[in-house]
N, C-alpha and C. Protein backbone atom coordinates (compact mmCIF):
# COMPACT_ATOMS: atom_id res chain seq x y z
N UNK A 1 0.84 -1.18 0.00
CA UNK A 1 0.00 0.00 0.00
C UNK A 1 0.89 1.24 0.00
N UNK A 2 0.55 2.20 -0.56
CA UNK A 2 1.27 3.62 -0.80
C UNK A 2 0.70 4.04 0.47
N UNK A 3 2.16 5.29 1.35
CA UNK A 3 2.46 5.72 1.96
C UNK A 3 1.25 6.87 1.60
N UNK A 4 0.54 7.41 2.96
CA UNK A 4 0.00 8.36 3.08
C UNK A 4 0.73 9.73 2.95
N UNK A 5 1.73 10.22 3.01
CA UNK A 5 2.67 10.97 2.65
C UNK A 5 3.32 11.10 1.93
N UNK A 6 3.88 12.23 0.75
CA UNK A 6 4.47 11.91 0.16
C UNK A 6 6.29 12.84 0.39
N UNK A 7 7.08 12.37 -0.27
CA UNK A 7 8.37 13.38 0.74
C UNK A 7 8.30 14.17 -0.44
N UNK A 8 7.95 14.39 -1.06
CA UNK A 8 8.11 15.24 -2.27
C UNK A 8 7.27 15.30 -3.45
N UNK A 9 6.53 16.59 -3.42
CA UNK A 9 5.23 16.85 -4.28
C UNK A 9 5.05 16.46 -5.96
N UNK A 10 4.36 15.99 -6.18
CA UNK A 10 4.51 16.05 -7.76
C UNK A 10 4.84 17.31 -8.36
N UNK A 11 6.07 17.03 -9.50
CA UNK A 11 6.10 18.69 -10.69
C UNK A 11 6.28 19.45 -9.64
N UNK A 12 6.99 19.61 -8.84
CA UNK A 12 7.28 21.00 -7.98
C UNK A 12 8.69 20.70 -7.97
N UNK A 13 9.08 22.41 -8.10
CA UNK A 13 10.23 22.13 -7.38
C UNK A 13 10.70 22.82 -6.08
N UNK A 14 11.64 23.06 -5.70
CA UNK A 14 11.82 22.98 -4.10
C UNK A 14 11.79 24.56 -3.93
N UNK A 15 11.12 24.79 -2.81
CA UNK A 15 10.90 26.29 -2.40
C UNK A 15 11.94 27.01 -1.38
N UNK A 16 12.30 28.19 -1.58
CA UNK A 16 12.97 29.35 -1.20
C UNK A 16 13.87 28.51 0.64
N UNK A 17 12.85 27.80 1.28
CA UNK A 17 12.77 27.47 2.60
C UNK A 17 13.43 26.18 2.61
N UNK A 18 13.48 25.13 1.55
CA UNK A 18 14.05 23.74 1.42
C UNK A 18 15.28 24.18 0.72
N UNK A 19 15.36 25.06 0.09
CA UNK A 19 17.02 24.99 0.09
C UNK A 19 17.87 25.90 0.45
N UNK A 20 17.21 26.63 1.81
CA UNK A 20 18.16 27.09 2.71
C UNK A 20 18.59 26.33 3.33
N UNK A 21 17.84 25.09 4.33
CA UNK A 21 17.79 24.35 5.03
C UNK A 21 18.89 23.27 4.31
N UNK A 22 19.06 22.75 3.15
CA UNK A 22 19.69 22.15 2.63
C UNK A 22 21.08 22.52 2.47
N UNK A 23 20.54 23.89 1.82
CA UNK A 23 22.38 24.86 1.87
C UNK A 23 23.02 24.78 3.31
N UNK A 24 22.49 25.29 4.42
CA UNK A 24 22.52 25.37 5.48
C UNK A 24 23.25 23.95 6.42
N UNK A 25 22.83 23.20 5.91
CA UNK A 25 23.28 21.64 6.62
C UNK A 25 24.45 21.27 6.00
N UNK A 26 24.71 21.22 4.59
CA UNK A 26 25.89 21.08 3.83
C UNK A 26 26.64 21.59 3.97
N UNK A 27 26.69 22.79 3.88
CA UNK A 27 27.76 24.07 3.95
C UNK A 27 28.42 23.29 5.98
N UNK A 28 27.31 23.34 6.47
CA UNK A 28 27.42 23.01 8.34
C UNK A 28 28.62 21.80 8.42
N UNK A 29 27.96 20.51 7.77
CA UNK A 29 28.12 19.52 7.50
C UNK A 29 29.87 19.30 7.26
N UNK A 30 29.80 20.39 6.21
CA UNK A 30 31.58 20.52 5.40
C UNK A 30 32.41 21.40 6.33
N UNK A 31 31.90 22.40 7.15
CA UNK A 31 32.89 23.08 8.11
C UNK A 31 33.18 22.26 9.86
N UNK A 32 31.47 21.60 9.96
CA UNK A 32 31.76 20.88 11.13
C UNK A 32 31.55 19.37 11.32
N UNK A 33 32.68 18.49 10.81
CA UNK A 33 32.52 17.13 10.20
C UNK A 33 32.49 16.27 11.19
N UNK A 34 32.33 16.75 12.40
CA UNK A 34 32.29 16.27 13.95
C UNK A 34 31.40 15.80 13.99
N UNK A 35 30.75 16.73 13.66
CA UNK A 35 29.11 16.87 14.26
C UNK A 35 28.00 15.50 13.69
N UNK A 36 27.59 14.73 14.87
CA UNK A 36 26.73 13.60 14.18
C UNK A 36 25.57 14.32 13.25
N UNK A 37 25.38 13.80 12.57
CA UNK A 37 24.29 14.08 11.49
C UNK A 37 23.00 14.60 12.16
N UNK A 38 21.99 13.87 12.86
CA UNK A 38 21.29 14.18 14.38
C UNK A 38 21.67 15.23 14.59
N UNK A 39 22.60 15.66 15.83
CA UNK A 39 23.12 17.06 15.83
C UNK A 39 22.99 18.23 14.73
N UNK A 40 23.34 18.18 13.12
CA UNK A 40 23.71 19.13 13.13
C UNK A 40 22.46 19.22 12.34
N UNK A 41 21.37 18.47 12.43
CA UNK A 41 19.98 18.61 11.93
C UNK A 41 19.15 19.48 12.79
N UNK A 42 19.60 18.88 13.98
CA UNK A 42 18.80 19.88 15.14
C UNK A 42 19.45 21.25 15.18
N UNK A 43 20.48 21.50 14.59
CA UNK A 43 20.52 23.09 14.48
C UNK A 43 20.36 23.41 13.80
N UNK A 44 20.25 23.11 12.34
CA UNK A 44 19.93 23.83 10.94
C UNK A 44 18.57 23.80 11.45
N UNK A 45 17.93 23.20 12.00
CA UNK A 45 16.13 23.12 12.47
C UNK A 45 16.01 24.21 13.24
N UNK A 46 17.15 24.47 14.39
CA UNK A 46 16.48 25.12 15.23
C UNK A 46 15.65 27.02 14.66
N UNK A 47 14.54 27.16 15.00
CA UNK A 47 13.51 27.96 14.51
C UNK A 47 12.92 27.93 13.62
N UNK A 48 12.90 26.74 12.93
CA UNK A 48 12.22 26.11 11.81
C UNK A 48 10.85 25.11 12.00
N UNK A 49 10.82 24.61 13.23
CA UNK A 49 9.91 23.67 13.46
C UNK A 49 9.12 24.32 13.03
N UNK A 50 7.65 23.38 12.76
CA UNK A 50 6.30 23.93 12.19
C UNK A 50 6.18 24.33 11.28
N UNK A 51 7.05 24.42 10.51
CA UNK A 51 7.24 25.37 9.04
C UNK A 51 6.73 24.39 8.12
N UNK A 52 6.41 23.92 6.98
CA UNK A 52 6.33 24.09 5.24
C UNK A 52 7.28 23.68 4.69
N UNK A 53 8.26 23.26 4.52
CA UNK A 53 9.69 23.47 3.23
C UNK A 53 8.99 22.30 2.10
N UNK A 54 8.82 22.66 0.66
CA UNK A 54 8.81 21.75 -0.28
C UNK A 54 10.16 21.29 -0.64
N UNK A 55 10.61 20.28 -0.55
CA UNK A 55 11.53 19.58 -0.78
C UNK A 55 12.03 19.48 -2.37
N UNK A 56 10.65 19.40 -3.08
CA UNK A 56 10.92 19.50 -4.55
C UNK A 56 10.03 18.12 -5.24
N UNK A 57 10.45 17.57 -5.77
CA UNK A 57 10.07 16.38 -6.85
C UNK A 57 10.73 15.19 -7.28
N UNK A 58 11.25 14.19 -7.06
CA UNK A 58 11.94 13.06 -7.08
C UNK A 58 11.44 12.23 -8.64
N UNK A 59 9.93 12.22 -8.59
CA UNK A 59 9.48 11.42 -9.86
C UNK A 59 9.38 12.18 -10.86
N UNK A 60 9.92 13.03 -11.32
CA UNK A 60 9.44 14.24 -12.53
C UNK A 60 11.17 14.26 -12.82
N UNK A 61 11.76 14.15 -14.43
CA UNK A 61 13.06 14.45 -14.51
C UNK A 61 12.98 15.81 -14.94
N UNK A 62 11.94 16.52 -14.67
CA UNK A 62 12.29 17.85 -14.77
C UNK A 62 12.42 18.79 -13.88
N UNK A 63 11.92 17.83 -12.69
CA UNK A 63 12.09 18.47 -11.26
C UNK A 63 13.41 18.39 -10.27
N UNK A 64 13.55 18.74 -8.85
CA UNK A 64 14.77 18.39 -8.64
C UNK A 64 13.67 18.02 -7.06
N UNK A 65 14.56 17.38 -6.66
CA UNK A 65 14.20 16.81 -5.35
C UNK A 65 15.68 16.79 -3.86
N UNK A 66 15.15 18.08 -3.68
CA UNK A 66 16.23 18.05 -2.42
C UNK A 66 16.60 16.71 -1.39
N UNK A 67 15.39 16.10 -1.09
CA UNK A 67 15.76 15.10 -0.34
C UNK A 67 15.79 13.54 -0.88
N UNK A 68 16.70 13.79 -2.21
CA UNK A 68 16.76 12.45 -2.74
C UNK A 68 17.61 11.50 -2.10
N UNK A 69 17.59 10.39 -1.50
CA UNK A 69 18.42 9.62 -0.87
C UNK A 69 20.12 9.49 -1.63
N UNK A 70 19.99 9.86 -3.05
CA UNK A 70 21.59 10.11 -3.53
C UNK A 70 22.13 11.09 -3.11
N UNK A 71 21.08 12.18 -3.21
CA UNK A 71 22.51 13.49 -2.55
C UNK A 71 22.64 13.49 -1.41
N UNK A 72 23.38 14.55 -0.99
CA UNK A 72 24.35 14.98 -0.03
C UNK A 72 23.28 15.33 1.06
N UNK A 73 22.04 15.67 0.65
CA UNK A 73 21.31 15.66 1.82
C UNK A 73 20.19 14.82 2.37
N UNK A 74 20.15 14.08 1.66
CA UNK A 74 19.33 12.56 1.53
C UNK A 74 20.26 11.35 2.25
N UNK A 75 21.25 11.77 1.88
CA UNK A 75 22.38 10.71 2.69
C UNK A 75 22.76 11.72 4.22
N UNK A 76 22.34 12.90 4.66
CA UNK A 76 22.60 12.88 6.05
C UNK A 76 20.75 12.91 6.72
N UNK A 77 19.98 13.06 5.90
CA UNK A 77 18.92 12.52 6.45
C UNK A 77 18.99 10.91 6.67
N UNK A 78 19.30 10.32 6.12
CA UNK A 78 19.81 8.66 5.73
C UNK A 78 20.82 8.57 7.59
N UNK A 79 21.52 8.87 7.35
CA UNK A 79 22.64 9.14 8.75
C UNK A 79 21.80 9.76 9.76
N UNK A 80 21.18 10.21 10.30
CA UNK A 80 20.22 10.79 11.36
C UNK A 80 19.11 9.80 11.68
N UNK A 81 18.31 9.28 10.69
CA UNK A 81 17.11 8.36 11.08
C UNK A 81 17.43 6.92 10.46
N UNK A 82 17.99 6.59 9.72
CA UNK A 82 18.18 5.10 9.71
C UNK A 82 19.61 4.91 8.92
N UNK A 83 20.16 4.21 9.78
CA UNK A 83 22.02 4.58 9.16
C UNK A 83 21.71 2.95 8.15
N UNK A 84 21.05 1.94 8.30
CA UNK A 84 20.61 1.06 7.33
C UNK A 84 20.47 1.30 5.91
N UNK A 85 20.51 2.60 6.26
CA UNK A 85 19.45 3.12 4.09
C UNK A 85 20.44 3.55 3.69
N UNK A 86 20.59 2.84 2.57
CA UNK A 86 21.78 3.56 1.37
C UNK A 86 20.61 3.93 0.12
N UNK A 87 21.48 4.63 -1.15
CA UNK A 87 20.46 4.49 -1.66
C UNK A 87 20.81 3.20 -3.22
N UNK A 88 21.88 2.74 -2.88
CA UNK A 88 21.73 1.66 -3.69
C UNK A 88 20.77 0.46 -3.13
N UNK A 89 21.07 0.24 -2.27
CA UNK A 89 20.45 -0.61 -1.43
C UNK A 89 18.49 -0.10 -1.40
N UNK A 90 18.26 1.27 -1.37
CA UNK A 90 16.88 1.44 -1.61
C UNK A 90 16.70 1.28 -3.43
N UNK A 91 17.13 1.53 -4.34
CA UNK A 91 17.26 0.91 -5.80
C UNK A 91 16.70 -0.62 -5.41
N UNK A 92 18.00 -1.42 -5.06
CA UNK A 92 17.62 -2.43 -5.26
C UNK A 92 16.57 -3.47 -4.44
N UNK A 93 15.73 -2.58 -3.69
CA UNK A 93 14.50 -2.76 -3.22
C UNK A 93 13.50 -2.28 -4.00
N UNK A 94 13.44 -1.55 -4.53
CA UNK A 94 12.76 -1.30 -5.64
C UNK A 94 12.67 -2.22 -7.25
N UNK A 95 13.67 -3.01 -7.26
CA UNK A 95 13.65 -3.73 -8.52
C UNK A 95 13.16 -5.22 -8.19
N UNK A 96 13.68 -5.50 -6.29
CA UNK A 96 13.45 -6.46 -6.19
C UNK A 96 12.07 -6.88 -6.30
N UNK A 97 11.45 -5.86 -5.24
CA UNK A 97 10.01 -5.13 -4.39
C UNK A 97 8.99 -5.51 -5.59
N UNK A 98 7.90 -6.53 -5.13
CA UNK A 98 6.60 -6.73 -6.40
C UNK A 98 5.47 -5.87 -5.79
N UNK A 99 5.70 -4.81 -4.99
CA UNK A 99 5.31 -3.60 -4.72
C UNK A 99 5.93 -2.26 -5.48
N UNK A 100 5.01 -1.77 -6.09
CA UNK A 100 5.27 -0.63 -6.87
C UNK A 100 5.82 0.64 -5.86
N UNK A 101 6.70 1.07 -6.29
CA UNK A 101 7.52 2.22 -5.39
C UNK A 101 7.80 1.44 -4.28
N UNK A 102 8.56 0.46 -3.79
CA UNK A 102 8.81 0.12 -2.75
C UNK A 102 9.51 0.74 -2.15
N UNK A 103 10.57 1.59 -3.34
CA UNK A 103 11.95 2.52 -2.78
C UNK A 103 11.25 3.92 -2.18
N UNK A 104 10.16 4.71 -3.02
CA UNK A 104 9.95 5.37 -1.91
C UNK A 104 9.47 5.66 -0.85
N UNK A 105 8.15 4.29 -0.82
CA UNK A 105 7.26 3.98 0.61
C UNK A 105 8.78 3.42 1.71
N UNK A 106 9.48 2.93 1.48
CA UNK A 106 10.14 2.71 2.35
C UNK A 106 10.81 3.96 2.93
N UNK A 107 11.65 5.05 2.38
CA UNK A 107 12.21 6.11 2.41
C UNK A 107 11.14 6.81 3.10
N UNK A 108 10.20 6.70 3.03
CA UNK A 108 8.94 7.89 3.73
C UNK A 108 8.63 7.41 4.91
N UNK A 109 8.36 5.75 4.84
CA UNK A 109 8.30 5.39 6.33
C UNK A 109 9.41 5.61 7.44
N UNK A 110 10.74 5.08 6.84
CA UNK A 110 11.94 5.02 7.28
C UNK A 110 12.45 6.53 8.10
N UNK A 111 12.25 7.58 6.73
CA UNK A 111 13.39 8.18 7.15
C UNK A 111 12.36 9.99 7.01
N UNK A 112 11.63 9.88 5.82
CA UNK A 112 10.71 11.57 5.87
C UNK A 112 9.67 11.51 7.37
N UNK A 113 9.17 10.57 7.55
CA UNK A 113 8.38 10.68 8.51
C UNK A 113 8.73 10.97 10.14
N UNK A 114 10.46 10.34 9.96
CA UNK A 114 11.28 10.70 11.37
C UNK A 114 11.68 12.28 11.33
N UNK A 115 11.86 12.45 10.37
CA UNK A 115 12.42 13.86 9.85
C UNK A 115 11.38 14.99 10.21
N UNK A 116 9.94 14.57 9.21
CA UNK A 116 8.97 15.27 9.97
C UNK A 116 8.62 15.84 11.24
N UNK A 117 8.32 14.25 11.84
CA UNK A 117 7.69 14.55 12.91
C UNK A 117 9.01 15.20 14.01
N UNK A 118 9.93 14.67 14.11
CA UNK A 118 11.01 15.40 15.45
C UNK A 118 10.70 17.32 14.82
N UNK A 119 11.19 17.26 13.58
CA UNK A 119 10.52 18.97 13.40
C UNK A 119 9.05 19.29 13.24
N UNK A 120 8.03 18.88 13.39
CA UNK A 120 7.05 19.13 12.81
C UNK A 120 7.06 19.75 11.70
N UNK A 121 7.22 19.06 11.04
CA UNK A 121 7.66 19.51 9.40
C UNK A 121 5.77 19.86 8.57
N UNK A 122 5.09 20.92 8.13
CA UNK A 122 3.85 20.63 7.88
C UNK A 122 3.74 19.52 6.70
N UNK A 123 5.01 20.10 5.68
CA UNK A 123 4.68 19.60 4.32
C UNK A 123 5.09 18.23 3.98
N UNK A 124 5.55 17.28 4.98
CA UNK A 124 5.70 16.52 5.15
C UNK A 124 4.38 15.41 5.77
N UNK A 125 4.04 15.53 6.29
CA UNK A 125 3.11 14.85 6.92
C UNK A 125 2.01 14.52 6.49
């Protein structure tokens, strides 16, 4: 069954607020390489809870999708809520999977929905 949520809207792409937050963690990420992933989520968050951010579009190749499990910020969301998820390893749940989108119902259960809810993320949920 498809995930009641989706991490990323159809045909959209990512708004003014998802890629600060993105810039923001990376840029963090590359100056403070200490910092567990967890950590340096909760500070790029901090005064953000409750907010909105569109993430962008994952199924559209004309869209871009900030929180794709390949990039750089999909892999420290990946590192914060389930250090299990790669995203080859979500691929090849998906090819295996005789469930359609297995790769991203899993990713939404796994890892957008932890993400969400610790921020109350709206556009997530």
């Amino acid at each position: 069954m498809a995930p009641s949520v989706t991490w990323c809207e159809h045909h959209r792409m990512p708004d003014s607020l998802a890629r600060l937050i993105v810039d923001e963690a990376v840029a963090l990420q590359r100056a403070r390489p200490e910092l567990r992933a967890l950590e340096l989520l909760d500070l790029v968050m901090r005064g953000r809870r409750g907010t909105a951010p569109d993430f962008g579009d994952l199924t559209s190749a004309s869209s871009e999708c900030l929180v794709d499990p390949s990039g750089p910020f999909g892999a420290l969301l990946a590192a914060a809520f389930d250090e299990q998820v790669t995203f080859t390893g979500l691929r090849t749940l998906d090819a295996r999977s005789v469930e359609p989108n297995a790769f991203e119902t899993y990713w939404v259960e796994r890892v957008m929905r932890a993400f969400a809810r610790r921020y109350n993320l709206h556009s997530l949920k």
